[in-house]
C-alpha atoms as a PDB file:
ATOM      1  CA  UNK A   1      -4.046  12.979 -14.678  1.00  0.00           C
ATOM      2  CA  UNK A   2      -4.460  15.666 -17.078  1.00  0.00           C
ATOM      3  CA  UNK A   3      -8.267  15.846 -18.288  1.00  0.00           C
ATOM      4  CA  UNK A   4      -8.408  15.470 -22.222  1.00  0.00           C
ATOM      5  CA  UNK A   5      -8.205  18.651 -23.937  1.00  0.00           C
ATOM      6  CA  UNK A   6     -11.072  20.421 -25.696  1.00  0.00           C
ATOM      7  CA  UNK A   7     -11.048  23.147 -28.641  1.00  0.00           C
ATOM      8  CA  UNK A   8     -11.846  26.925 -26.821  1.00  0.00           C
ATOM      9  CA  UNK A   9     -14.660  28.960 -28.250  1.00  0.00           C
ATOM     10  CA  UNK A  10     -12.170  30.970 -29.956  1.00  0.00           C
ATOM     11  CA  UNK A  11     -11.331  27.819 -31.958  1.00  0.00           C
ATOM     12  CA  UNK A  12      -7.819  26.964 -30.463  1.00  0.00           C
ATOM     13  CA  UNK A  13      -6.758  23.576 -31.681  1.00  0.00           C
ATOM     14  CA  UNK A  14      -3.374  23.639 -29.689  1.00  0.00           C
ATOM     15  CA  UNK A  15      -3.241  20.286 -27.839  1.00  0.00           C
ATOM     16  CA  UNK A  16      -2.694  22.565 -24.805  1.00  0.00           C
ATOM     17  CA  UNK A  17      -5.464  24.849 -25.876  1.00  0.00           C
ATOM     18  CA  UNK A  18      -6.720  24.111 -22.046  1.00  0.00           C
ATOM     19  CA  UNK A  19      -5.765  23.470 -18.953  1.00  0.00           C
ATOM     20  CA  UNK A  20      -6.770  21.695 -16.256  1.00  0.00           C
ATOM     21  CA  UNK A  21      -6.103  21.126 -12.704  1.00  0.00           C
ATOM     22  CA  UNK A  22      -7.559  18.351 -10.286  1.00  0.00           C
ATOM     23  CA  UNK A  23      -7.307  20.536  -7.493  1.00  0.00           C
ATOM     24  CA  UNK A  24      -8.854  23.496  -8.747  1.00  0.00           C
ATOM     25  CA  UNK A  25     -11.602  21.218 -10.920  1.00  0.00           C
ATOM     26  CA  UNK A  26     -12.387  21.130 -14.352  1.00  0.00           C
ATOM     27  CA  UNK A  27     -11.148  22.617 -17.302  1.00  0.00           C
ATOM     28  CA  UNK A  28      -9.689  26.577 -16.832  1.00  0.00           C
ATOM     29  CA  UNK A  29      -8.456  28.345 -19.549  1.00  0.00           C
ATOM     30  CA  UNK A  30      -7.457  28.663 -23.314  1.00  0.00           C
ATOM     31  CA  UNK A  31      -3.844  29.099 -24.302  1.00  0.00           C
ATOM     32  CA  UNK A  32      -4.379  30.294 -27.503  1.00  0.00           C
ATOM     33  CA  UNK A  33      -6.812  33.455 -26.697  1.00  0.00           C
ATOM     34  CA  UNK A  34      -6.130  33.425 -23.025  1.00  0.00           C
ATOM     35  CA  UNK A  35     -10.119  33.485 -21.957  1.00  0.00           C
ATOM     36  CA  UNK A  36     -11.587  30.505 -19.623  1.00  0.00           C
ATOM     37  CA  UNK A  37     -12.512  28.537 -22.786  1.00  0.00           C
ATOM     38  CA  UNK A  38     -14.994  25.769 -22.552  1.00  0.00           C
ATOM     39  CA  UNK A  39     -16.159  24.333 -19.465  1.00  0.00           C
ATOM     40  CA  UNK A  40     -17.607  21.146 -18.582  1.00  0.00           C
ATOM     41  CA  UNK A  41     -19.711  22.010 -15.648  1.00  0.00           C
ATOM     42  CA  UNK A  42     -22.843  20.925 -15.906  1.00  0.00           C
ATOM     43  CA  UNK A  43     -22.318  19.571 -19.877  1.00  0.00           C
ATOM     44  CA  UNK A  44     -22.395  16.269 -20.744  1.00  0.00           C
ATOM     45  CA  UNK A  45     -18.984  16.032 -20.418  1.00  0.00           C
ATOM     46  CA  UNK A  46     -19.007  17.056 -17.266  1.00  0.00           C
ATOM     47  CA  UNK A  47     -21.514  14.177 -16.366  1.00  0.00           C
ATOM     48  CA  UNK A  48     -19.304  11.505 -18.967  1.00  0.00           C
ATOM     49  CA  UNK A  49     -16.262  12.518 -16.981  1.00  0.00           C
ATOM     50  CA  UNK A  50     -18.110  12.004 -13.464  1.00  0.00           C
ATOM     51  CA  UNK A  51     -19.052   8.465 -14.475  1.00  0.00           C
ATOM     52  CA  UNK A  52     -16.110   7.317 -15.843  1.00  0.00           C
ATOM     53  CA  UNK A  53     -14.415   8.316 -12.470  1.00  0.00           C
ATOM     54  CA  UNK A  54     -16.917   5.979 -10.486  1.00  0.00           C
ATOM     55  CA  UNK A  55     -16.060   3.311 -12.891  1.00  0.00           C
ATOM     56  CA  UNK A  56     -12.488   3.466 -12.694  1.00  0.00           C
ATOM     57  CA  UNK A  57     -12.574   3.530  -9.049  1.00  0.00           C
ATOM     58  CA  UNK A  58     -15.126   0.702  -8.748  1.00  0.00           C
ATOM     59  CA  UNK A  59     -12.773  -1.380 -10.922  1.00  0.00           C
ATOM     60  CA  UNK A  60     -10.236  -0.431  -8.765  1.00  0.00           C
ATOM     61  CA  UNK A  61     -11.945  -1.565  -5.640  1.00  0.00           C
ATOM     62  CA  UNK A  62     -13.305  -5.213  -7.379  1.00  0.00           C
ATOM     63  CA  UNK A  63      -9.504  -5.601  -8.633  1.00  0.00           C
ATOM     64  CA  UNK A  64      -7.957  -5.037  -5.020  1.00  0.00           C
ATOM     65  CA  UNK A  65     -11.098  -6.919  -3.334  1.00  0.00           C
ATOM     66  CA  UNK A  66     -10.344  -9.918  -5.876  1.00  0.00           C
ATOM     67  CA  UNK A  67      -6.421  -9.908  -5.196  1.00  0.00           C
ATOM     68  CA  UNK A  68      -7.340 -10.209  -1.325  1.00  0.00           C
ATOM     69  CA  UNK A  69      -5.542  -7.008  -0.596  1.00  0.00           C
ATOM     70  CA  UNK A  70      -6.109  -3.965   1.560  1.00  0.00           C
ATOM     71  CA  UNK A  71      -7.503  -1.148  -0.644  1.00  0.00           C
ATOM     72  CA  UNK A  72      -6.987   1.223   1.916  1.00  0.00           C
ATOM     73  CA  UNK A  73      -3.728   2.535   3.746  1.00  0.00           C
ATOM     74  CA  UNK A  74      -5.430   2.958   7.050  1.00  0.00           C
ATOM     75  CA  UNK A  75      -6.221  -0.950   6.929  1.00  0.00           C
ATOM     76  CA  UNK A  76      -2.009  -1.529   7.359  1.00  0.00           C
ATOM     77  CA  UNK A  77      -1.690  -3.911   9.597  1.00  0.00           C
ATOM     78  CA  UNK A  78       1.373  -4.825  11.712  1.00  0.00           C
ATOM     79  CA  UNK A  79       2.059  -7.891  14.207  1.00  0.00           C
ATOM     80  CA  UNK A  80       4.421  -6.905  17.633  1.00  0.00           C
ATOM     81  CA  UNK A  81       6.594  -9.598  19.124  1.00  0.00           C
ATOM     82  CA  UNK A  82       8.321  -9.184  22.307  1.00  0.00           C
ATOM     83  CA  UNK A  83       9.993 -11.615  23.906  1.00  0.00           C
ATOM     84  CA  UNK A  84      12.404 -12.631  27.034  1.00  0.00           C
ATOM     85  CA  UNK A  85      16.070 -12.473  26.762  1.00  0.00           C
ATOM     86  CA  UNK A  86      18.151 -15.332  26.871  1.00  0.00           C
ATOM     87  CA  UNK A  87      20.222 -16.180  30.170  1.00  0.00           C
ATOM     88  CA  UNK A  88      23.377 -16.738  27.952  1.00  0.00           C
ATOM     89  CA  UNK A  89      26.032 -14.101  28.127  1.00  0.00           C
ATOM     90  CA  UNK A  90      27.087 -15.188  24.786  1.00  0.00           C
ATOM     91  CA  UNK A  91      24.039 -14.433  22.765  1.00  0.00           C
ATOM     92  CA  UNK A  92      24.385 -11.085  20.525  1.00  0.00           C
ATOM     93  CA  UNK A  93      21.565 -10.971  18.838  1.00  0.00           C
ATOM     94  CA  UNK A  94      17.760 -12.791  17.779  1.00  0.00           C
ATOM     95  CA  UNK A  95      16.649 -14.132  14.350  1.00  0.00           C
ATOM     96  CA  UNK A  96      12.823 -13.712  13.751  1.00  0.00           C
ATOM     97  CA  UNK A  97      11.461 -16.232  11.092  1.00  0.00           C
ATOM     98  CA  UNK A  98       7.771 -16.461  10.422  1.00  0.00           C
ATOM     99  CA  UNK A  99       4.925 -18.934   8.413  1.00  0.00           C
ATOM    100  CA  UNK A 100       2.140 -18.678   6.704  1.00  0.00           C
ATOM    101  CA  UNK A 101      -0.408 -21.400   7.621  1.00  0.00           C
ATOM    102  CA  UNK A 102      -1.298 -23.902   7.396  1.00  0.00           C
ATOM    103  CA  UNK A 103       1.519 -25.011   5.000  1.00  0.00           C
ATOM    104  CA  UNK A 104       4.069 -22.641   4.837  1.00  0.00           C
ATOM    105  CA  UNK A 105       7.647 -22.407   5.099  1.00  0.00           C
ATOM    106  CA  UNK A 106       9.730 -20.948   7.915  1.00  0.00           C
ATOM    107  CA  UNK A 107      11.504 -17.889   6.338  1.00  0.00           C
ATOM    108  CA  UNK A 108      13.310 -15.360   8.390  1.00  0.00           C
ATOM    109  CA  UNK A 109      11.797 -11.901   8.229  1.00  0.00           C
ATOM    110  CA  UNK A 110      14.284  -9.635   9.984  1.00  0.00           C
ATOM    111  CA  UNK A 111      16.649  -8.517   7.681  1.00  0.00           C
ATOM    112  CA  UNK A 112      19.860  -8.138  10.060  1.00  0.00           C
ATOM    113  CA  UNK A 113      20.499  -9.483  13.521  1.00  0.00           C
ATOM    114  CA  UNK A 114      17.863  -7.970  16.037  1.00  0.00           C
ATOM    115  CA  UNK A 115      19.515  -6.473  19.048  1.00  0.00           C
ATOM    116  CA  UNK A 116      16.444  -5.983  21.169  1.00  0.00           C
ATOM    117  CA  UNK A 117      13.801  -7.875  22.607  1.00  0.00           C
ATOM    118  CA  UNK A 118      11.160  -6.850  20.270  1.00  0.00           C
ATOM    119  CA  UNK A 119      10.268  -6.746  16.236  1.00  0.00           C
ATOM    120  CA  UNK A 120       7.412  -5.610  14.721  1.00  0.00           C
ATOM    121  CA  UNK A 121       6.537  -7.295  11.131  1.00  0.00           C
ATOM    122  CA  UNK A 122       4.966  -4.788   8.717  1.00  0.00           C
ATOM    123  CA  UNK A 123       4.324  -7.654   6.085  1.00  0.00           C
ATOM    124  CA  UNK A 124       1.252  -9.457   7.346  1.00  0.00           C
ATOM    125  CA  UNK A 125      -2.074  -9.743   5.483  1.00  0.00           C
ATOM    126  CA  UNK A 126      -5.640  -9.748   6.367  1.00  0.00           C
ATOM    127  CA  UNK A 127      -7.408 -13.011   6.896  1.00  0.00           C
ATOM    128  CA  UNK A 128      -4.283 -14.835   7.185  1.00  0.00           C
ATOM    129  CA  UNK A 129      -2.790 -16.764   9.864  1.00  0.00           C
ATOM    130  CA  UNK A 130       0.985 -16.526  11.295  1.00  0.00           C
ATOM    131  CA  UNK A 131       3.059 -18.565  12.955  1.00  0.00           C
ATOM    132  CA  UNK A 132       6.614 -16.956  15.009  1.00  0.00           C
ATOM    133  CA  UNK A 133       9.780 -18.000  16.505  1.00  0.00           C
ATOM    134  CA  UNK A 134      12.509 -16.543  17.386  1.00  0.00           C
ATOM    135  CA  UNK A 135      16.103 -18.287  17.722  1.00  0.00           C
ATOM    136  CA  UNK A 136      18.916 -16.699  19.638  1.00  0.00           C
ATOM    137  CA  UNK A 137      22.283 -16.133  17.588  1.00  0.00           C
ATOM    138  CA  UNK A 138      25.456 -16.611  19.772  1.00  0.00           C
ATOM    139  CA  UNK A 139      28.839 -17.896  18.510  1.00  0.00           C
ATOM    140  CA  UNK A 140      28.215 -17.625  14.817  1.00  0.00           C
ATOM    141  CA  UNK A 141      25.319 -19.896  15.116  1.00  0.00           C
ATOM    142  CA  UNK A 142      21.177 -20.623  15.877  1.00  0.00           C
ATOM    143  CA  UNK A 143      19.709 -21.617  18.891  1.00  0.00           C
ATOM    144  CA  UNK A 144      16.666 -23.750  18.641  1.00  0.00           C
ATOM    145  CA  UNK A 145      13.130 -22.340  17.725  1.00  0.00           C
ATOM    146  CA  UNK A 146      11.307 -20.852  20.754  1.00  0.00           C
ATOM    147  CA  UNK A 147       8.075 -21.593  21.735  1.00  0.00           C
ATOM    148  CA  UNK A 148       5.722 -20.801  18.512  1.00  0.00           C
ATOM    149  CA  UNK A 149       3.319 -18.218  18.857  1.00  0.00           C
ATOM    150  CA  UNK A 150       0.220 -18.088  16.057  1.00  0.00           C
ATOM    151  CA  UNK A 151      -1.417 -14.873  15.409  1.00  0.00           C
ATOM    152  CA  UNK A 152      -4.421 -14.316  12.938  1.00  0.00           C
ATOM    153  CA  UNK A 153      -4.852 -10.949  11.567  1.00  0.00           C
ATOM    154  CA  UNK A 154      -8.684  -9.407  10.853  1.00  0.00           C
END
């Protein structure tokens, strides 16, 4: 996000009179007079600009903390179920449905028919509690749920 700009020395009032670069830091150069223009190391706006990038990410942080979400990518949880395969011949395939407790609903989760004998959910949320089953698909239709499984994630 482009830093706002400032008149050079020279007295450039181009609204591009400098640019800036978060990579390479602060403010870098006049386009009118081509010299390195006003900086903001170590000027108050240097110091303004510092704080007002600790606020914004301290909102950011209360906002994402409030909403009960992970702030952080790292802190992307997953849940892996595995399960048996069923002694019909018949069966082609496994639906995986999920809920939230205490009181949710069942909804399914897998978008097409799993094949294998594994799925790995890439929904869940921290501090909440999951329930599983899994129902085998054979002849156009559902088996019965399998035995639930309830998993908590930190």
């Amino acid at each position: 996000m482009p830093l706002p700009w400032l008149p050079c020395a020279c007295r450039g009032i181009s609204p591009y009179a400098l640019r800036d670069s978060a990579v390479a830091g602060f403010l870098q150069g006049c386009d009118t007079c081509g010299l390195g223009g006003k900086s903001l190391k170590g000027g108050r706006a240097f110091w303004r600009a510092i704080v007002g990038g600790v606020l914004a990410a301290l909102l950011v942080v209360v906002l994402f903390r409030a909403a009960g979400k992970d702030l952080f990518w790292w802190h992307h949880h997953t849940v892996t179920l595995t399960w048996k395969a069923s002694t019909s011949s018949e069966v082609i395939g496994y639906q995986v449905y999920r809920k939230v407790l205490p009181s949710g609903e069942n909804t399914r989760i897998n978008a097409t028919l799993v094949n294998g004998l594994s799925f790995v959910d890439e929904r869940v949320e921290s501090g909440k509690r999951y329930r599983y089953v899994v129902r085998a698909v054979a002849n156009g239709q559902e088996s019965a749920d399998s035995a639930p499984v309830e998993v908590g994630v930190r």
